[in-house]
Protein backbone atom coordinates (compact mmCIF):
# COMPACT_ATOMS: atom_id res chain seq x y z
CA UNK A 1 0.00 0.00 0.00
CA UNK A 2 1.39 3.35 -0.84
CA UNK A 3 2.25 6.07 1.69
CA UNK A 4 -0.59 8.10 0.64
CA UNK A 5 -3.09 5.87 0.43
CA UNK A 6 -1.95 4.89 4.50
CA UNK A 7 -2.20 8.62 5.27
CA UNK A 8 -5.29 8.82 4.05
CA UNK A 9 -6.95 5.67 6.01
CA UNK A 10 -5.32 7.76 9.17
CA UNK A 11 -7.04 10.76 8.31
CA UNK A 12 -10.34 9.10 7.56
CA UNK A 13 -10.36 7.11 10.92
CA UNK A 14 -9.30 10.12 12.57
CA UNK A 15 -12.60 12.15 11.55
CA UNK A 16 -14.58 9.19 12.42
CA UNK A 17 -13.32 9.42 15.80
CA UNK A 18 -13.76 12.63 16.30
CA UNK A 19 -17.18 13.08 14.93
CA UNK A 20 -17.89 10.16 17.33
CA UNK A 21 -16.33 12.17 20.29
CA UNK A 22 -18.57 15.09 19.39
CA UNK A 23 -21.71 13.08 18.61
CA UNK A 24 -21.11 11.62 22.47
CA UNK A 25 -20.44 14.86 23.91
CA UNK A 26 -23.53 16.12 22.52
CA UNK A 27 -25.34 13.32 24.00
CA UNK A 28 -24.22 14.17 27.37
CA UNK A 29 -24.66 17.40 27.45
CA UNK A 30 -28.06 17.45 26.46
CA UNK A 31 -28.80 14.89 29.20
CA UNK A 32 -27.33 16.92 31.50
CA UNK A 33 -29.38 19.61 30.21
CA UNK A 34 -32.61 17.43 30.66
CA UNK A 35 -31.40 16.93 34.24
CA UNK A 36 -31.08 20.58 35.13
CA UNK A 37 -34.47 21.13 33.43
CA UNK A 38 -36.40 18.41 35.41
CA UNK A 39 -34.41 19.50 38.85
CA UNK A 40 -36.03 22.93 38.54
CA UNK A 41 -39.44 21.79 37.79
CA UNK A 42 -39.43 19.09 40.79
CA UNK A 43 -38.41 22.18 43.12
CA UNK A 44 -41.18 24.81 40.94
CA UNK A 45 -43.25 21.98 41.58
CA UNK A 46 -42.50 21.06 45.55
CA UNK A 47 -41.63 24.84 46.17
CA UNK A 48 -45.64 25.52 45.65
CA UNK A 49 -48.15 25.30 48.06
CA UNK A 50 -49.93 21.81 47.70
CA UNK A 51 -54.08 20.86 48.62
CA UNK A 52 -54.91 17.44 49.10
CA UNK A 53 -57.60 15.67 50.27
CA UNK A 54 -57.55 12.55 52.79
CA UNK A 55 -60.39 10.55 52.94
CA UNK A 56 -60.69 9.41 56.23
CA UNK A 57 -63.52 7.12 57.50
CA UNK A 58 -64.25 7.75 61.25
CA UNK A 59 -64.86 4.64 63.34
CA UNK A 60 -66.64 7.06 66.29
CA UNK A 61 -68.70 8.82 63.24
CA UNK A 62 -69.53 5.83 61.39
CA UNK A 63 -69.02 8.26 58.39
CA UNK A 64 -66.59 9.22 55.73
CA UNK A 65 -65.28 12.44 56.79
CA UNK A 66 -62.26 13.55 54.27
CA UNK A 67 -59.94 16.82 55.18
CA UNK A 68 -58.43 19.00 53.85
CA UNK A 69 -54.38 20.16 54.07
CA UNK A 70 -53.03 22.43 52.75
CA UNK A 71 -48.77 21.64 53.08
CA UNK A 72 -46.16 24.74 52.82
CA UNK A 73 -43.93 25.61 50.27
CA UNK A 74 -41.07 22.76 49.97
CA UNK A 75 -42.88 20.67 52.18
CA UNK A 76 -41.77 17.37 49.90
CA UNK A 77 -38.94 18.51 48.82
CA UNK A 78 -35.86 16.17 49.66
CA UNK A 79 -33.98 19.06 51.53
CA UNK A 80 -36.74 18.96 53.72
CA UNK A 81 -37.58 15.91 54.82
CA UNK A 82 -36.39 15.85 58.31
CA UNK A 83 -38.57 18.96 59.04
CA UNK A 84 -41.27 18.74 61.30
CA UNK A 85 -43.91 21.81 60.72
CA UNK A 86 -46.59 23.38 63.50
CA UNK A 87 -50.19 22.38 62.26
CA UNK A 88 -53.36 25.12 62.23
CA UNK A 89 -56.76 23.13 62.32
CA UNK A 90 -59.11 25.41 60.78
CA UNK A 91 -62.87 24.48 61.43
CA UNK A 92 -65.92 25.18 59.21
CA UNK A 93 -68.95 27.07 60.05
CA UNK A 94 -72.44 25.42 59.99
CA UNK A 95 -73.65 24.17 57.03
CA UNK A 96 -69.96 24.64 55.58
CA UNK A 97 -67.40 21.36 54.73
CA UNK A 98 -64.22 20.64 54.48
CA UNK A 99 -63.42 22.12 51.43
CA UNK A 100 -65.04 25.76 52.56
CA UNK A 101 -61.65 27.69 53.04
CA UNK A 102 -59.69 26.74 50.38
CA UNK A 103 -63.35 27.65 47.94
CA UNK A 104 -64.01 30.56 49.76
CA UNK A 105 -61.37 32.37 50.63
CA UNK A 106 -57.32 32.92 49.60
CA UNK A 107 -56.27 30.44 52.40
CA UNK A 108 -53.84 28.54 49.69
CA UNK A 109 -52.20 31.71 48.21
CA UNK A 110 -52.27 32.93 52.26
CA UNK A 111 -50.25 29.32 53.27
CA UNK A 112 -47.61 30.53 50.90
CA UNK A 113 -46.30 32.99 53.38
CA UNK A 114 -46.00 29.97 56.50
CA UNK A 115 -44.32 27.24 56.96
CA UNK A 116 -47.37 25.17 58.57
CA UNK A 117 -49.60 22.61 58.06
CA UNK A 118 -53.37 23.59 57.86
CA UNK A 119 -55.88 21.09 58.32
CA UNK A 120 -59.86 21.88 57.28
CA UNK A 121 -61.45 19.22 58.70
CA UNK A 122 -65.39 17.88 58.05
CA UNK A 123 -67.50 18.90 61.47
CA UNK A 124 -70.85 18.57 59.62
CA UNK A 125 -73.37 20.64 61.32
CA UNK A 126 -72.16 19.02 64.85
CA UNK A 127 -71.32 21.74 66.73
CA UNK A 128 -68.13 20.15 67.30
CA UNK A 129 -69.89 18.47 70.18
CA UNK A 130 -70.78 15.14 71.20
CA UNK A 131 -74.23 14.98 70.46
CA UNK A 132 -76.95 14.75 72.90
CA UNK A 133 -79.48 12.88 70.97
CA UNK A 134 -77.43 11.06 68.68
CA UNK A 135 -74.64 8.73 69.73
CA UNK A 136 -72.84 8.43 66.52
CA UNK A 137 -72.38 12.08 66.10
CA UNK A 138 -69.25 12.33 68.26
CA UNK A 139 -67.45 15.12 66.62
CA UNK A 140 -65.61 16.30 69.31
CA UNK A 141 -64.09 12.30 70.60
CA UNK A 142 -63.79 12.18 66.52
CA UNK A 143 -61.33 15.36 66.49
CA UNK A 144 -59.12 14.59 69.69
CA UNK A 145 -59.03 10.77 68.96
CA UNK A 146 -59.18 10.17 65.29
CA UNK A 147 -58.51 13.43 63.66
CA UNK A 148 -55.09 14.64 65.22
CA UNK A 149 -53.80 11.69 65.73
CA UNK A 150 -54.64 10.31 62.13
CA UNK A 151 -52.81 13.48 60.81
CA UNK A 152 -49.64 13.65 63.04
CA UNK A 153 -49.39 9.84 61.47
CA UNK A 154 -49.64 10.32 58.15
CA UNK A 155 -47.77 14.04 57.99
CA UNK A 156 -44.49 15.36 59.73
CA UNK A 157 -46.08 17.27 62.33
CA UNK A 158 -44.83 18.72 65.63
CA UNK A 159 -47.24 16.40 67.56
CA UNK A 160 -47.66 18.19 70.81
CA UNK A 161 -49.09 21.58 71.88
CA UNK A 162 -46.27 23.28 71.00
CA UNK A 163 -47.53 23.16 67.85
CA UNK A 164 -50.91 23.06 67.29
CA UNK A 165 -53.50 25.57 67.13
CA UNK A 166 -57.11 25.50 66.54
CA UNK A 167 -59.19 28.36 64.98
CA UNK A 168 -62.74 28.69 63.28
CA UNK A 169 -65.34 30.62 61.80
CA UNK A 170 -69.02 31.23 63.38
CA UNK A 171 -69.93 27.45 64.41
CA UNK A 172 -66.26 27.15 64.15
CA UNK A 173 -65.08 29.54 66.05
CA UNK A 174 -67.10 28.07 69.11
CA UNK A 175 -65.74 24.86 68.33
CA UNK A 176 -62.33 26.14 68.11
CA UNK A 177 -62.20 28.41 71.86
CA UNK A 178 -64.26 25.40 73.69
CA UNK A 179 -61.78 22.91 72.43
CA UNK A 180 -58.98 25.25 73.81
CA UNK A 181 -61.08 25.48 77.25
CA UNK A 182 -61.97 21.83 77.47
CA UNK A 183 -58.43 20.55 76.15
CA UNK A 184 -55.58 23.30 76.98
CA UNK A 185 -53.20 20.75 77.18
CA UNK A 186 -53.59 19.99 73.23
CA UNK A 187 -53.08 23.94 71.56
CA UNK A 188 -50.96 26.78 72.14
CA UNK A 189 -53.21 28.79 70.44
CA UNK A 190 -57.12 29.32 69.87
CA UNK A 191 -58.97 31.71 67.16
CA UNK A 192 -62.57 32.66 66.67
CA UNK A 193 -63.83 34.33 64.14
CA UNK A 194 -67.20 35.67 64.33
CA UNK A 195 -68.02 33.09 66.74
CA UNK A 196 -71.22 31.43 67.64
CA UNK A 197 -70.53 31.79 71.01
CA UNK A 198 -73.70 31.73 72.74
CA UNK A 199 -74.90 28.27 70.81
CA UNK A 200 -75.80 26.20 73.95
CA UNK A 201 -78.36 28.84 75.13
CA UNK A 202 -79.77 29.23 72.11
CA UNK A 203 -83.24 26.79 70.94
CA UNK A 204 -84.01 28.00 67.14
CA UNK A 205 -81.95 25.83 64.90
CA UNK A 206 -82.63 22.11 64.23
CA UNK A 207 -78.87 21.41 64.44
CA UNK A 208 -78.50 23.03 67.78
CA UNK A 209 -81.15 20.86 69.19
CA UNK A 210 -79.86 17.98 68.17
CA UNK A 211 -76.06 18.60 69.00
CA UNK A 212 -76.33 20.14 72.84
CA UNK A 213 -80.35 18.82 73.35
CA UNK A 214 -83.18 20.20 75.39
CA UNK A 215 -82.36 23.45 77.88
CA UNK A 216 -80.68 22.32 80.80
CA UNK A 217 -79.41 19.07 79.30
CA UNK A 218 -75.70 17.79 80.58
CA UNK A 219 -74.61 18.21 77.52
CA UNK A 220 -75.14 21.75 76.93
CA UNK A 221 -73.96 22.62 80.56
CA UNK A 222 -70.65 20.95 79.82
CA UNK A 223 -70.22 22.85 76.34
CA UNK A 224 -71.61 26.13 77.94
CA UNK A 225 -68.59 28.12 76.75
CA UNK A 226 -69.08 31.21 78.82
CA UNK A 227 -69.42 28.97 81.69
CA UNK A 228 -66.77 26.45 81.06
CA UNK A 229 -64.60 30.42 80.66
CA UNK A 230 -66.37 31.62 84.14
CA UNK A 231 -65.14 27.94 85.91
CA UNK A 232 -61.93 27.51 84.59
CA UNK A 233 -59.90 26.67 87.89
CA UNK A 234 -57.56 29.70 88.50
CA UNK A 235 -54.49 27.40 89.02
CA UNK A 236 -54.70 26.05 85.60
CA UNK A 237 -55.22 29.16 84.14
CA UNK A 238 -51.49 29.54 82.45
CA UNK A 239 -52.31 26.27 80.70
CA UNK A 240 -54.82 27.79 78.66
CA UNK A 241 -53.63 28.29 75.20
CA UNK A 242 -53.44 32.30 73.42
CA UNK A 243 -57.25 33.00 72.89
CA UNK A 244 -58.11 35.57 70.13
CA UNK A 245 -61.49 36.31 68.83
CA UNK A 246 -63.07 38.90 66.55
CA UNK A 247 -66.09 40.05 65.03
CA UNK A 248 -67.83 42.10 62.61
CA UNK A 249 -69.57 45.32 63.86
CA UNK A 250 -72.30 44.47 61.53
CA UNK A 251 -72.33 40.85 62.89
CA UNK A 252 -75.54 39.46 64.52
CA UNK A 253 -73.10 37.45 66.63
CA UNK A 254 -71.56 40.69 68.10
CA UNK A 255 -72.82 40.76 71.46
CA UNK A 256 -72.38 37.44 72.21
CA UNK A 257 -68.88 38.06 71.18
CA UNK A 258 -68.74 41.31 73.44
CA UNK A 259 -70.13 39.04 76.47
CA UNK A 260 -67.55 36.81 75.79
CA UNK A 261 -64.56 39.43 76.13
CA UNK A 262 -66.03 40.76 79.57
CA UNK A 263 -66.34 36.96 81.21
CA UNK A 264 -62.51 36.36 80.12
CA UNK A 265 -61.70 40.18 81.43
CA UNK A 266 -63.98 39.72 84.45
CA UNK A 267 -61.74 36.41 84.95
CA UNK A 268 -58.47 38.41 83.62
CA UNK A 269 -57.77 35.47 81.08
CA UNK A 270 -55.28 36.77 78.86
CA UNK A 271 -56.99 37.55 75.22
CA UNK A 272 -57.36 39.40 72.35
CA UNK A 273 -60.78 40.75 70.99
CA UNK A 274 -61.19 43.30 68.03
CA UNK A 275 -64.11 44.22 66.80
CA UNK A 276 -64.04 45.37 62.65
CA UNK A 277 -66.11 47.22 60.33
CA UNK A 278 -67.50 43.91 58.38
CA UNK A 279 -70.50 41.27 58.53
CA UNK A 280 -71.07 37.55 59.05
CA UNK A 281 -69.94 36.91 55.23
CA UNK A 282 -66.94 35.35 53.72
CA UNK A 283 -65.95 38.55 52.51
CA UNK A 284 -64.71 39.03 56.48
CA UNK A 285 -63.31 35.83 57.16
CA UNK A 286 -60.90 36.03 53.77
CA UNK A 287 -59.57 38.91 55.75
CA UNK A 288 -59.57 38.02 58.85
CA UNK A 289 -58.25 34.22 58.25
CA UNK A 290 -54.94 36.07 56.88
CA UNK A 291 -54.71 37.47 60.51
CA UNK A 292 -55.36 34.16 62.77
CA UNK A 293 -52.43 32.21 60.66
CA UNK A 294 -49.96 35.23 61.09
CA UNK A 295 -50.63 34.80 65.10
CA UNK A 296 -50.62 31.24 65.41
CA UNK A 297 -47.26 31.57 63.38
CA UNK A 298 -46.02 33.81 65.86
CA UNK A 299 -47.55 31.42 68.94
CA UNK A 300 -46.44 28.34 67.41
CA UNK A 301 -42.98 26.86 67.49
CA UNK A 302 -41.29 27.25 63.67
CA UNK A 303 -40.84 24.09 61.92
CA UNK A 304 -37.88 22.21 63.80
């Protein structure tokens, strides 16, 4: 074979295996590329607030009761997986569900701004009461016994008072302070806004009647708010969790939240009460939800 005809079998292999070189090389670097892109839409992705829905079936119900949570920005992302975040229950008002706050109001574009859990739970028109008449509707054993511990199971959750709260709106918001009277030792903090407050002494709704019973009935002297606030033993008094309520000045629920105030002052129970140009609509509680979850963020532990 001549010289040049050797040369020329160099050269040729020579471009081969370069061409190969670069083929490879382009390869990789648009996998690498693919990499980078899928990296920043997993954290877009787990950097976003996230709603879900559990469906939970309640053995003390008898019922299907799903709930909502709403999880914080980066909650599943891998950087943060040995965090454990403070968890807001937010209850419903009557005839409301579950799904209320994240329909009716901002709460998921609020949730943005916290790093903590919120849980909407399903409270039916209960009352968040045992009933008196009928002994499946046990939505208060169903909160304390299914509810809180089903979620500090399934989510990572600071599971002790440190940090939880409990807040709610008009039926809700009763639920929310008697839970905080009955069971100080579970919430460092507890909201109402435009509270029902006076429900027990009160005979005009069906729902009422069946929750607490007739006038006089054990069950609506044990949920008596006012007088669970007025009997509160003084030595156990630092146990109670932060209480905050407000209420609109247009609110038909006003004075009863103005009663409330003076028992906790006459008892000089630590509180906050405001009272705000604003009715018993959801154009108030959008507002006023973006207030509760900035101070149970301040009187909650941060995520640890």
């Amino acid at each position: 074979m001549l010289p040049l005809e050797i040369n020329a079998i160099v050269d040729s292999l020579n471009t081969t295996q370069n061409n190969s070189w670069k083929f490879y090389l382009r390869i990789l670097l648009l996998f690498l590329l693919l990499l980078v892109a899928l990296a920043a839409y997993y954290y877009h992705l787990q950097k976003a607030v996230r709603f879900e829905v559990v469906q939970f079936k309640s053995n003390l119900v008898g019922e299907l009761l799903p709930y909502g949570v709403v999880l914080p920005p980066g909650y599943r992302l891998i950087t943060s997986g040995r965090l454990n975040y403070p968890v807001l229950y937010l209850l419903h008002g009557w005839n409301g569900d579950h799904n209320s706050w994240a329909k009716q109001t901002a709460l998921i574009q609020y949730a943005a701004e916290y790093q903590m859990i919120i849980i909407t739970p399903e409270g039916g028109n209960g009352w968040y009461t045992d009933s008196a008449t009928v002994p499946s509707d046990q939505y208060e054993a169903y909160f304390l016994r299914e509810l809180i511990p089903d979620v500090d199971s399934r989510f990572r959750t600071i599971a002790d008072r440190r940090g939880r709260s409990v807040a709610g709106v008009s039926m809700g918001g009763y639920g929310a302070l008697k839970l905080g009277f009955k069971h100080p030792e579970k919430f460092s903090f507890a909201a109402s806004i435009s509270g029902a407050l006076d429900a027990t002494a009160r005979t005009d709704d069906a729902s009422i009647m069946q929750s607490f019973g007739e006038p006089e009935s054990p069950v609506r002297k044990s949920n008596d708010l006012p007088r669970l606030a007025r009997e509160f033993p003084a030595d156990r008094e630092a146990l109670l969790p932060y209480l905050y309520l407000d209420c609109g000045t247009e609110d038909l629920w006003l004075e009863s939240n103005r009663d409330f105030s003076r028992v906790l002052i006459e008892r000089r129970i630590v509180h906050e009460y405001r009272q705000l140009p604003g009715n018993h609509a959801w154009t108030y509680w959008d507002r006023q939800v973006r207030e509760v979850m900035r101070i149970a963020a301040e009187r909650m532990v941060a995520a640890e």
